[in-house]
Protein backbone atom coordinates (compact mmCIF):
# COMPACT_ATOMS: atom_id res chain seq x y z
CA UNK A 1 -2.89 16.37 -11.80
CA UNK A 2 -3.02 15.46 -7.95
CA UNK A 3 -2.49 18.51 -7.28
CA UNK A 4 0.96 19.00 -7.67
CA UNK A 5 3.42 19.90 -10.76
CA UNK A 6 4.69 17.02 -12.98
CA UNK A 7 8.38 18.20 -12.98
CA UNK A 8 11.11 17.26 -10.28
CA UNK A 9 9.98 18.36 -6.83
CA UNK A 10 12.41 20.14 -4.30
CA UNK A 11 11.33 17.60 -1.66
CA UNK A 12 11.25 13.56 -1.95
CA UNK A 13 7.58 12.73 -3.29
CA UNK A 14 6.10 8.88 -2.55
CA UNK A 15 3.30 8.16 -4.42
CA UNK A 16 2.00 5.12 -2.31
CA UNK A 17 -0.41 2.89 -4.22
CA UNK A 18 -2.44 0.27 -3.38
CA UNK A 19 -2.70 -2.37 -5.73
CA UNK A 20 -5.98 -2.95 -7.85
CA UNK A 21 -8.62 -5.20 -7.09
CA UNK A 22 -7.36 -8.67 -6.59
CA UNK A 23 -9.77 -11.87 -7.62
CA UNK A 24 -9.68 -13.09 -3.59
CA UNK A 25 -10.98 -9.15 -3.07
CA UNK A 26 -13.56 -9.69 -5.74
CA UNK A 27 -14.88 -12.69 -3.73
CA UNK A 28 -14.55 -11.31 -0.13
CA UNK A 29 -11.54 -13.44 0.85
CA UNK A 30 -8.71 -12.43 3.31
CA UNK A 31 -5.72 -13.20 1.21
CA UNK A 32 -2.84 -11.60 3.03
CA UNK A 33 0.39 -12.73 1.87
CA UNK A 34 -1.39 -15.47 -0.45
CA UNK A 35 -0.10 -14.57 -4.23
CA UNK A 36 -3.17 -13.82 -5.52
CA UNK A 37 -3.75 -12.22 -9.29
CA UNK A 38 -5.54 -8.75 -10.48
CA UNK A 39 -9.34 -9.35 -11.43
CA UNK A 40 -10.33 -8.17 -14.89
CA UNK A 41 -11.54 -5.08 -12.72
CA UNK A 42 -8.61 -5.19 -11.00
CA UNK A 43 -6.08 -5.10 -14.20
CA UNK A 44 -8.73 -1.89 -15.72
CA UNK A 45 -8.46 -0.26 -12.37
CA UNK A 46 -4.49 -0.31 -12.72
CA UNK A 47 -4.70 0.67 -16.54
CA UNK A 48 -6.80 3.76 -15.33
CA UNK A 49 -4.50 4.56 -12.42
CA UNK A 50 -1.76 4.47 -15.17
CA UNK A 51 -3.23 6.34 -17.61
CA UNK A 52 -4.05 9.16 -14.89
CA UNK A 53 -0.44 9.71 -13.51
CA UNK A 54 0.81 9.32 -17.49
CA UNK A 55 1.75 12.94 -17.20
CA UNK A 56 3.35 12.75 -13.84
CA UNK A 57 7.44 12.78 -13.87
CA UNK A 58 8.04 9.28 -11.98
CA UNK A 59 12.05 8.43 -11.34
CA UNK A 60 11.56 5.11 -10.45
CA UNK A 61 8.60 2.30 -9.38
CA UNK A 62 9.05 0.45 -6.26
CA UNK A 63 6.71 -2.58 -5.36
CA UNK A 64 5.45 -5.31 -2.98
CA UNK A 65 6.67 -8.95 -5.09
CA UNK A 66 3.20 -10.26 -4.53
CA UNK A 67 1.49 -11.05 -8.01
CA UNK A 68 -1.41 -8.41 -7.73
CA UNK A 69 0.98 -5.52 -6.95
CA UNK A 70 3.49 -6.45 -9.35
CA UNK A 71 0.31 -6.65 -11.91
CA UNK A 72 -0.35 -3.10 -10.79
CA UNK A 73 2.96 -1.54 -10.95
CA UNK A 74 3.55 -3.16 -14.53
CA UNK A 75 0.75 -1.07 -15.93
CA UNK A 76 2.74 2.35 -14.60
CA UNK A 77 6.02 0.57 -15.81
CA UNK A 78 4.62 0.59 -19.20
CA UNK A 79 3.53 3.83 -19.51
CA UNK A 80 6.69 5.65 -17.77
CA UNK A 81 9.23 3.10 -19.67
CA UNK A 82 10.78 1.94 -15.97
CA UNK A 83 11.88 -0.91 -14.16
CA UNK A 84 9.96 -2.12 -11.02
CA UNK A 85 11.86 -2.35 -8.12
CA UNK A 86 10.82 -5.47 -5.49
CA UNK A 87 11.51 -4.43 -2.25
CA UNK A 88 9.90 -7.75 0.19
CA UNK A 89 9.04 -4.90 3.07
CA UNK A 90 6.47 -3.80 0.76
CA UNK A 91 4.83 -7.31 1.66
CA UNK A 92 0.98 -7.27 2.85
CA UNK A 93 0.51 -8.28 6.22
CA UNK A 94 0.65 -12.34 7.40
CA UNK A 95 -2.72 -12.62 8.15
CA UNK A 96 -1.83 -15.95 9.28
CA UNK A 97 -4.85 -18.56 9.87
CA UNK A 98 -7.56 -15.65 8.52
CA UNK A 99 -5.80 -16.43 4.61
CA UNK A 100 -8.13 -18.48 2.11
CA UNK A 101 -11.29 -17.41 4.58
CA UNK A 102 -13.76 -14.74 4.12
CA UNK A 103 -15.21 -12.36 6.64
CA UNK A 104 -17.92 -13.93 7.35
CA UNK A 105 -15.63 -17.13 8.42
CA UNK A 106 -13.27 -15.14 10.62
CA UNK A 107 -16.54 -13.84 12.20
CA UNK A 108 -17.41 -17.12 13.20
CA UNK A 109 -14.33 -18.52 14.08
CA UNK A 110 -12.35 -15.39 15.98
CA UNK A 111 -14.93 -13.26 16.59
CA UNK A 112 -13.68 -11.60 19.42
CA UNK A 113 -9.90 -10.98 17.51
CA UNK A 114 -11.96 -10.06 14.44
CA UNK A 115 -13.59 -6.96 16.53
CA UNK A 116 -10.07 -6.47 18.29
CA UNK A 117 -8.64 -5.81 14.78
CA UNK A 118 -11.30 -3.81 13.99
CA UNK A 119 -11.12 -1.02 17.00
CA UNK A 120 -7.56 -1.89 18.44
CA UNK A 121 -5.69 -3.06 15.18
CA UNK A 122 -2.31 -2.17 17.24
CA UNK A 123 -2.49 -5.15 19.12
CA UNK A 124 -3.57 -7.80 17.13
CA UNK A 125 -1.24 -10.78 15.95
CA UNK A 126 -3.28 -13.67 14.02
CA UNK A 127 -3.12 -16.75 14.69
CA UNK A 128 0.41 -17.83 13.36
CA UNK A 129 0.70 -14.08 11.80
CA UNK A 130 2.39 -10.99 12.25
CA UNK A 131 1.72 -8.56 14.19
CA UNK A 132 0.96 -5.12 13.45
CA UNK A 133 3.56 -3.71 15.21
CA UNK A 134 6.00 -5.92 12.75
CA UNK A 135 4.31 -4.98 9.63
CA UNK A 136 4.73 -0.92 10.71
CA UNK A 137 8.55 -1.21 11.58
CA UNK A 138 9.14 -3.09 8.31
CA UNK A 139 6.77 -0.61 6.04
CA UNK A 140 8.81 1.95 7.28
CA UNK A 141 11.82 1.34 7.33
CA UNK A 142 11.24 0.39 3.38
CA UNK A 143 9.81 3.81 2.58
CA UNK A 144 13.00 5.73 4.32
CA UNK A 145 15.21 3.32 2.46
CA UNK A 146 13.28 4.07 -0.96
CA UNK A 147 13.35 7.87 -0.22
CA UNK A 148 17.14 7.63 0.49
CA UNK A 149 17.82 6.04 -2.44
CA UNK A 150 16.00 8.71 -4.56
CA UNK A 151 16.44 12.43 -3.19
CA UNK A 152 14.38 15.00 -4.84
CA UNK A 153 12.76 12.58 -6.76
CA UNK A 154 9.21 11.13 -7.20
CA UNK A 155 8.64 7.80 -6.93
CA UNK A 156 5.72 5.39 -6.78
CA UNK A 157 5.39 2.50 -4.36
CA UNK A 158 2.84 -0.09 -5.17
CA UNK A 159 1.79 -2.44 -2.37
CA UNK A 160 -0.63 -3.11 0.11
CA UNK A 161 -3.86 -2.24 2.58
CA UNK A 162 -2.21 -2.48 5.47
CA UNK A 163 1.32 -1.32 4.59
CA UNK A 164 -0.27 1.90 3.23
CA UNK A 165 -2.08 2.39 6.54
CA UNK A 166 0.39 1.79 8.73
CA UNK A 167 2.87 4.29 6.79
CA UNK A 168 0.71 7.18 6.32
CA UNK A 169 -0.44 7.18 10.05
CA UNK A 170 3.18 7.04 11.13
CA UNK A 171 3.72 10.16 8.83
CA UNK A 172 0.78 11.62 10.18
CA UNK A 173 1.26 11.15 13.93
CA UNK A 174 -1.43 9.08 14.32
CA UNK A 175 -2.23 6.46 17.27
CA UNK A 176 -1.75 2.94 15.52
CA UNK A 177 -4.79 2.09 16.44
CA UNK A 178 -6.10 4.85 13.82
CA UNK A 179 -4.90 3.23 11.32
CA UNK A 180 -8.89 1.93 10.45
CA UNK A 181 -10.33 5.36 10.42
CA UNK A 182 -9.19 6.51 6.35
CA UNK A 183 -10.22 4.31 3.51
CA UNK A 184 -7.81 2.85 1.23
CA UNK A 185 -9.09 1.80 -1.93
CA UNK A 186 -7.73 -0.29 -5.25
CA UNK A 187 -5.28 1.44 -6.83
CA UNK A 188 -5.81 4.98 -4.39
CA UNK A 189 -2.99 6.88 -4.42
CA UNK A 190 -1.50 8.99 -1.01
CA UNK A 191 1.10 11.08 -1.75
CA UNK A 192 3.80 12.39 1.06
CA UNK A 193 6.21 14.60 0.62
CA UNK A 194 9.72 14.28 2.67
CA UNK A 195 12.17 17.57 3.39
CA UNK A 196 13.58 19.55 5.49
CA UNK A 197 10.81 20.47 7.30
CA UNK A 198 9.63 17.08 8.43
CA UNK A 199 7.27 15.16 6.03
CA UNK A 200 4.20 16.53 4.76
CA UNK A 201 1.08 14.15 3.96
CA UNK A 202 -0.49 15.95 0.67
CA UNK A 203 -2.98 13.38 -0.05
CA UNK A 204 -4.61 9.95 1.08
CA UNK A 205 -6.39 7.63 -1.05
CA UNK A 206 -6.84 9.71 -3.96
């Protein structure tokens, strides 16, 4: 399963999870910190994800408070018998003035910025959003205070596109501005592993 045994692990083990497919994802719209709910696809995809880590020994569930994560992480809830955990660092990215548009509007509108986010994503801020640089610090500093709180434990965090990219390149010593070059799907898993020995990226998107 994942690759990795389903009892307790002699390191910390985050099982970071983006959340299914949302109904603004279904229709191509940037949604961003809009509280936007699962699809129908998007409620399966989460059943499935649950129903594949069924076996896996999870301590505790951590997630985003936005509707489509919370969605997601119910379906593991259920099947583990846990409480979810909101932790507002989870939080997708303020896309600011790109929310309720699609791509094809933001294309017309900030072209340029569109393309900046695209091949320089460490130096974009929308227009009356946050900035990537924000979003990292914040992502961060949520998954050291969830692995803190649960040594030697696994534990799955359920949030967001960005959030996910932003922590696994930090973990992998990336430049930020790599943070567009690995896919993150619905519901993908990437699982890290935090000891002694510095933290250890097993998987991404999964």
């Amino acid at each position: 399963m994942l690759g990795f045994a389903t009892d307790a692990p002699p390191v910390t083990r985050l099982l970071i999870i983006r959340h299914g497919q949302s109904v603004w994802n279904r229709a191509g719209i940037i949604q961003g910190q809009r509280d936007i709910e699962l699809s129908l696809l998007g409620l399966q995809q989460a059943e499935a994800m649950a129903n594949r880590l069924r076996d896996v020994r999870l301590d505790a569930i951590y997630s985003s408070p936005l509707l489509r994560a919370r969605q997601t992480a119910a379906a593991l809830a259920g099947s583990h018998h846990l409480p979810i955990h909101i932790d507002d660092d989870l939080v997708e990215i303020h896309h600011g003035a790109w929310e309720g548009l699609t791509e094809a509007d933001v294309e017309r509108q900030f072209g340029d910025l569109l393309q900046q986010w695209r091949t320089r994503p460490a130096t974009v801020q929308m227009p009356g959003g946050e900035h990537f640089q924000d979003v990292k610090a914040r992502s961060i500093a949520a998954v050291e205070r969830i692995a803190a709180a649960h040594p030697r434990h696994t534990v799955a965090v359920v949030t967001h596109d960005v959030v996910v990219r932003a922590v696994v390149a930090h973990l992998l010593g990336l430049p930020d501005d790599y943070i567009t070059r690995f896919n993150v799907s619905n519901t993908g898993i990437s699982i890290v592993e935090l000891g002694d020995d510095g933290p250890m990226v097993v998987c991404v998107n999964d």
